[in-house]
Protein backbone atom coordinates (compact mmCIF):
# COMPACT_ATOMS: atom_id res chain seq x y z
CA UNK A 1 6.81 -3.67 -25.60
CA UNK A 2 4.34 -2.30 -23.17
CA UNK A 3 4.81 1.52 -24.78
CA UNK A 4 2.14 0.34 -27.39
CA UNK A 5 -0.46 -0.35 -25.60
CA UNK A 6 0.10 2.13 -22.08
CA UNK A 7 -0.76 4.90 -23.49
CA UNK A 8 -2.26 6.13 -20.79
CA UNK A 9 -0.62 6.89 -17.28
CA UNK A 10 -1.18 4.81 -14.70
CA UNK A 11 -0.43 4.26 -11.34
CA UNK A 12 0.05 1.54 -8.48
CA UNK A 13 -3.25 2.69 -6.26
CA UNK A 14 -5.24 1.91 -9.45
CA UNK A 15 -3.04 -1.33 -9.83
CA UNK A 16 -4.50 -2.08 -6.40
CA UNK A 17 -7.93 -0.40 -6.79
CA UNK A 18 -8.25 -2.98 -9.77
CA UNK A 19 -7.83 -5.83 -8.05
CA UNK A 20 -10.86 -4.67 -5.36
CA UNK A 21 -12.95 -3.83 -7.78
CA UNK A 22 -12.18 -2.89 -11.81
CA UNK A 23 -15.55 -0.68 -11.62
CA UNK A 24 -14.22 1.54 -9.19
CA UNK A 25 -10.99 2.73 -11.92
CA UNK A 26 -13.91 3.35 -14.21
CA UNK A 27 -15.79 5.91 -11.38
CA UNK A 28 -12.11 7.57 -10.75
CA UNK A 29 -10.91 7.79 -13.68
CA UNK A 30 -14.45 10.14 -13.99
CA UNK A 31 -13.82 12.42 -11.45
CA UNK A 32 -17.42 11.32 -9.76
CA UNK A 33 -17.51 13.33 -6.70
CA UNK A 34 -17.46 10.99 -3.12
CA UNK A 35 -17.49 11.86 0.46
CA UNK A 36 -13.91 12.68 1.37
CA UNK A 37 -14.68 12.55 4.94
CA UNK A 38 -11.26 11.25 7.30
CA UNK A 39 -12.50 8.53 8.83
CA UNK A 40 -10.96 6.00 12.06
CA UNK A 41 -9.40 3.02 10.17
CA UNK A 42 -7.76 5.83 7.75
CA UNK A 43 -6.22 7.55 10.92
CA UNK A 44 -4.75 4.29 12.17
CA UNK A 45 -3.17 3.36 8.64
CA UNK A 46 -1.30 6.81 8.88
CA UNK A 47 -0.43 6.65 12.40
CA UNK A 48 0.93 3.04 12.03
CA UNK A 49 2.81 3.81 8.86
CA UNK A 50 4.60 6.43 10.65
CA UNK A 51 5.84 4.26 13.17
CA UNK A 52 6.68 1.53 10.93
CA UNK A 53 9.03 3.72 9.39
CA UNK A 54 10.99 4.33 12.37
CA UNK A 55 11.14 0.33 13.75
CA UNK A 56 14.23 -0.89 12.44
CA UNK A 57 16.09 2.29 14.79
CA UNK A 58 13.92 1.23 17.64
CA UNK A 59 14.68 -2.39 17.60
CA UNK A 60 18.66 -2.35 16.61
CA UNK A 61 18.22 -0.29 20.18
CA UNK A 62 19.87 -1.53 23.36
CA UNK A 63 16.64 -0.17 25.27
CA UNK A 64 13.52 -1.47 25.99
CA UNK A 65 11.58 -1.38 22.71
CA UNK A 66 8.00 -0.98 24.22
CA UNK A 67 8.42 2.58 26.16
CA UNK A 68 10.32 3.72 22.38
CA UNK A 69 7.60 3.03 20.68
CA UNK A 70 5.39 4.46 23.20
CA UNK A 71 7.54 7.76 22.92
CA UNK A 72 7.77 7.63 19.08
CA UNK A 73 4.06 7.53 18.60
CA UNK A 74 3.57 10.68 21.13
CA UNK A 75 6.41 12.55 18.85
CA UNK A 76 4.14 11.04 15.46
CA UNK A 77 1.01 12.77 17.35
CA UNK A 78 2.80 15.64 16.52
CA UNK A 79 4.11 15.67 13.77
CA UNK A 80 1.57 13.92 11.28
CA UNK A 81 -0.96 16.90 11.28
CA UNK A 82 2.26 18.81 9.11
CA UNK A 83 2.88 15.53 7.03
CA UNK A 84 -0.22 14.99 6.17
CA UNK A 85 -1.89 18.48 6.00
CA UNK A 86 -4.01 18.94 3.08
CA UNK A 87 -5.47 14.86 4.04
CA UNK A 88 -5.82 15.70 7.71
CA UNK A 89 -7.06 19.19 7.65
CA UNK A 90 -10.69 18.83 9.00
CA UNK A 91 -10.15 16.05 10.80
CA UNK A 92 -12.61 14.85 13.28
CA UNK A 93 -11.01 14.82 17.03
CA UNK A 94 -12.61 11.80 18.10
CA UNK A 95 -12.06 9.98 15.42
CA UNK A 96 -8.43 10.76 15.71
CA UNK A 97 -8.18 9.64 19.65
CA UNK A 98 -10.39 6.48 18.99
CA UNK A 99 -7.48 5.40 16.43
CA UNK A 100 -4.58 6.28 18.88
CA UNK A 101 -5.94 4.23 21.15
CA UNK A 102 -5.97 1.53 18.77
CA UNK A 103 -2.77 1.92 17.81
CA UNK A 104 -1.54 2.09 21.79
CA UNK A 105 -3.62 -1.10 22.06
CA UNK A 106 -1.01 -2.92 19.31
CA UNK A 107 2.12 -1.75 20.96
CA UNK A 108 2.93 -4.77 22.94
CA UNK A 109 2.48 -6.73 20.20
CA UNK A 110 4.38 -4.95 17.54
CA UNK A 111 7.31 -4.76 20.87
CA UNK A 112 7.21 -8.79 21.26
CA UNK A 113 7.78 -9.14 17.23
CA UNK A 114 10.35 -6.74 17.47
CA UNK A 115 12.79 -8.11 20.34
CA UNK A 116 11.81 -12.02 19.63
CA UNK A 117 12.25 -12.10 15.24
CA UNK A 118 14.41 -9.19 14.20
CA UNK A 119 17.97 -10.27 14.53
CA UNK A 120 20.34 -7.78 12.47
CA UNK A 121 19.59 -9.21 8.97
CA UNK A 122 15.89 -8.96 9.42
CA UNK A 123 16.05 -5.44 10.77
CA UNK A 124 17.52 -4.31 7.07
CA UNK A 125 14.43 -5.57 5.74
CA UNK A 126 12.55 -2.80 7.25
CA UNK A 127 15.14 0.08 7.38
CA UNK A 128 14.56 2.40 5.16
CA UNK A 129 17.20 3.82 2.58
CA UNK A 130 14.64 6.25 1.11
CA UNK A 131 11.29 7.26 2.08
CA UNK A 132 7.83 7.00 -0.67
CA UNK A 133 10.51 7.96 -3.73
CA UNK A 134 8.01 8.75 -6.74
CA UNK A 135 9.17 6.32 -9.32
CA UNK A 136 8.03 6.37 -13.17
CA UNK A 137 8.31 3.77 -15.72
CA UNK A 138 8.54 4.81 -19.37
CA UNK A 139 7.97 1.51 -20.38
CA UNK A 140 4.84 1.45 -18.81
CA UNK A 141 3.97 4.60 -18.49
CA UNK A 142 3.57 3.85 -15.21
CA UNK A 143 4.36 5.92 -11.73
CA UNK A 144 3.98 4.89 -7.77
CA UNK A 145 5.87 5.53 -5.03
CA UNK A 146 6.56 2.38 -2.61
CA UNK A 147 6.30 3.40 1.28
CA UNK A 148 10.24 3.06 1.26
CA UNK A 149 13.32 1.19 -0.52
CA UNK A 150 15.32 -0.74 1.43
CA UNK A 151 18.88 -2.41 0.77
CA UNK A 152 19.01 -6.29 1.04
CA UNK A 153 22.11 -7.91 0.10
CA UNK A 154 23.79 -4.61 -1.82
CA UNK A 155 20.17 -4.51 -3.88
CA UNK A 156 17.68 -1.85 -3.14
CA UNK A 157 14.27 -3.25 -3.39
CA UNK A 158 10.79 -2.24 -2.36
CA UNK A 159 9.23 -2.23 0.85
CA UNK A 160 5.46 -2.00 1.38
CA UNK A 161 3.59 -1.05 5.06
CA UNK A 162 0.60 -2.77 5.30
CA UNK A 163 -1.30 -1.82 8.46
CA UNK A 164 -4.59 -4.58 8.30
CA UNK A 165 -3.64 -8.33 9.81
CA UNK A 166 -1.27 -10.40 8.52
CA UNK A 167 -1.43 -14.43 7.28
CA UNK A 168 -0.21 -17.10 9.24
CA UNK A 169 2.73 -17.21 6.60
CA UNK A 170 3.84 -15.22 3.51
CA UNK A 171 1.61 -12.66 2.28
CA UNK A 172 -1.94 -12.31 1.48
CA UNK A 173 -2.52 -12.92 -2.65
CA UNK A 174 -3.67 -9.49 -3.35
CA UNK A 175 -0.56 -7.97 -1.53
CA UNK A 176 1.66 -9.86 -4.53
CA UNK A 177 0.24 -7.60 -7.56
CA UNK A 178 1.36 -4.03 -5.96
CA UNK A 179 4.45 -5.71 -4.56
CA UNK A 180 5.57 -6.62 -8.41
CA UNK A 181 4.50 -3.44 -9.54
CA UNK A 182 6.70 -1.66 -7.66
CA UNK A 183 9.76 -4.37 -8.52
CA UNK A 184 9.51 -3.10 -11.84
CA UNK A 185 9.62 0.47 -10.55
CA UNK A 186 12.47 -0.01 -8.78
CA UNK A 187 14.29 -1.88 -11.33
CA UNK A 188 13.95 1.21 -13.75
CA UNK A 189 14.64 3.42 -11.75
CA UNK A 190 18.53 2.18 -10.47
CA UNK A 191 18.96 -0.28 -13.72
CA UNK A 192 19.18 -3.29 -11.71
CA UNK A 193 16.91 -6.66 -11.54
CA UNK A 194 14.76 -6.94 -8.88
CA UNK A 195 13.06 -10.21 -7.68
CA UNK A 196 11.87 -9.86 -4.26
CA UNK A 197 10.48 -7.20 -2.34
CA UNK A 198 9.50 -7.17 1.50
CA UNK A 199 5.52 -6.28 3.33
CA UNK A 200 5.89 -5.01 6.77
CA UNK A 201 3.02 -5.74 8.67
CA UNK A 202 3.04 -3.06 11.23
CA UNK A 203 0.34 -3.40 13.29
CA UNK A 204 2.22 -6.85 15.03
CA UNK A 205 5.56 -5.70 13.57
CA UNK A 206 5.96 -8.29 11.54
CA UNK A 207 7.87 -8.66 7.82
CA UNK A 208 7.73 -10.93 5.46
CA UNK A 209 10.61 -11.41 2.34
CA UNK A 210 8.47 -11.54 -1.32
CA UNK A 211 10.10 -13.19 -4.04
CA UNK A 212 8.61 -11.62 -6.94
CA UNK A 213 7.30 -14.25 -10.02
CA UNK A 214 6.97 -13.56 -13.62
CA UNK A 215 3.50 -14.55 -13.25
CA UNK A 216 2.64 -11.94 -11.07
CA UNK A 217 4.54 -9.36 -13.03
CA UNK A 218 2.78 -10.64 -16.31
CA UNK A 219 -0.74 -9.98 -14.56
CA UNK A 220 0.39 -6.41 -13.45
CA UNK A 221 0.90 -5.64 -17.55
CA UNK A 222 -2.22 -7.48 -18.02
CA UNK A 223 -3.89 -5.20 -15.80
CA UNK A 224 -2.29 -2.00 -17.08
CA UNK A 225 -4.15 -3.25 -20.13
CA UNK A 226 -7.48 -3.56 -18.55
CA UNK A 227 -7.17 -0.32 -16.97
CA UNK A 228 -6.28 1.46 -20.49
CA UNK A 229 -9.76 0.13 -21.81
CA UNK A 230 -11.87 1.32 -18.46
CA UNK A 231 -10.42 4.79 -19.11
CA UNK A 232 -11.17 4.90 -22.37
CA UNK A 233 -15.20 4.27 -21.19
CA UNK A 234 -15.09 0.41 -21.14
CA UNK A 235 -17.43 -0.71 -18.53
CA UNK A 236 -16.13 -3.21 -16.62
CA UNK A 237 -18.25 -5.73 -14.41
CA UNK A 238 -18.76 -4.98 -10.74
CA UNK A 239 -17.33 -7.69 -8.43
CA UNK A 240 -19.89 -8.05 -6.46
CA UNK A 241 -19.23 -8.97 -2.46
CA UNK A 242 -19.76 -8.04 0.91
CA UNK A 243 -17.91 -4.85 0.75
CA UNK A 244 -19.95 -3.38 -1.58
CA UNK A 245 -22.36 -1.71 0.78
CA UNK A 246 -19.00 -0.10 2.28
CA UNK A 247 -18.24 1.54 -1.51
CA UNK A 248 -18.38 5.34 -1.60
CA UNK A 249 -19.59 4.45 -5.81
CA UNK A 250 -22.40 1.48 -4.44
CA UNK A 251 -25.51 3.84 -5.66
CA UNK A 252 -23.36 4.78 -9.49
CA UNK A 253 -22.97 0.95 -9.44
CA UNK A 254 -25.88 -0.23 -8.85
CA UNK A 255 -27.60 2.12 -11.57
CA UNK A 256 -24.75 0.70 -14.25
CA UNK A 257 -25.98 -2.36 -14.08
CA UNK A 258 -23.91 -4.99 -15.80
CA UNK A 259 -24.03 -5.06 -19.66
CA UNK A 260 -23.45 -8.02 -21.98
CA UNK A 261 -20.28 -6.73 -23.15
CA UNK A 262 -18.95 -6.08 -19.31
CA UNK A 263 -19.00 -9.71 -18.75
CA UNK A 264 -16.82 -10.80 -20.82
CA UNK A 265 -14.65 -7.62 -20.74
């Protein structure tokens, strides 16, 4: 069904850059040079995806989790210059010890999630079975690569490491789009349904189970739609907000305007 109208390839990150803003797929998608300056918050993501990906050893541990985490994020210190070379190559120094202090400043809390919610069938929800697999939909014609699969209940499904706060409960709305996106990744790629996914939270070391609805998978084709037109030079409106004086595009923007036809586009 969807091979009609995805022409184009597409991928999750624009998924999710759509939902911040459809303008910015139209600025990408044109290859308009931005500042691709490393900055603080970026280090921290990285840092705290790396460690996420080693909590379900560190908590199924008889040890005290704090000091393992401790250790783990010295051994990440070393090793995330070579993982993420080409992103990390002139990186700023103090930017990079102003996020490792953030991140040591999260460790007790990410410990106290760890020892007081994971019992053996949560810590499966975060142990990965493979690591950012690249995943392509012919259907779609569209490609992404989750930050692992996990196995829940014989089923591999997606996991996603989020590294910003998390809700009281469930997941934040915007979280749900990528989430289904990669369902339908994973369900291509081993032939088997997929209805829930999981969002690890690592900064407090929290995850939370995602059962995937058709509603949300019906507005990731929806959006694969939208994004088709952008790239073929639709210009979609700007969603306006407080962010906007944060957007590497906010001066491109602002001299676009909004058209007639982008409003109801």
């Amino acid at each position: 069904m969807c091979a009609m109208f995805c022409e184009t390839n597409s991928n999750v990150s624009e998924v999710v850059l759509y939902t911040k803003c459809p303008r910015k797929i139209y600025f990408t998608s044109r290859n308009e040079v931005i500042s691709n300056e490393i900055e603080k918050p970026y280090i921290r993501h990285l840092l705290l995806k790396e460690l996420a990906l080693s909590c379900a050893e560190i908590a199924v541990s008889k040890q005290e989790i704090l000091p393992l985490l401790q250790k783990r994020v010295e051994e990440i210190v070393q090793e995330i210059i070579t993982i993420y070379s080409d992103e990390l190559e002139h990186i700023d120094e103090n930017q990079f010890k102003d996020a490792l202090e953030d991140v040591y400043e999260v460790l007790p809390a990410i410990a106290g999630n760890l020892k007081n919610q994971f019992d053996e069938e949560m810590i499966e929800l975060i142990k990965p079975v493979e690591i950012e697999p690249l995943m392509h939909s012919d259907k779609l014609n569209l490609s992404g690569a989750p930050s692992a699969i996990i196995c829940s209940d014989k089923q591999k499904i997606p996991m996603l490491i989020k590294t910003g706060n998390a809700p009281m409960q469930g997941v934040w709305k915007n979280d749900r789009i990528p989430l289904a996106a990669y369902s339908i990744l994973t369900e291509e790629r081993y032939d088997q349904p997929v209805n829930s996914a999981v969002l690890f939270y690592a900064s407090q070391g929290q995850a939370r189970s995602v059962r995937i609805r058709p509603a949300e998978r019906r507005e990731v084709l929806n959006i694969l739609k939208r994004i088709e037109k952008i790239k073929e030079g639709k210009m979609p409106q700007a969603k306006r907000g407080k962010l906007c004086g944060y957007c590497p595009y906010e001066q491109m923007c602002q001299s676009q305007g909004d058209s007639l036809a982008s409003k109801f586009f």
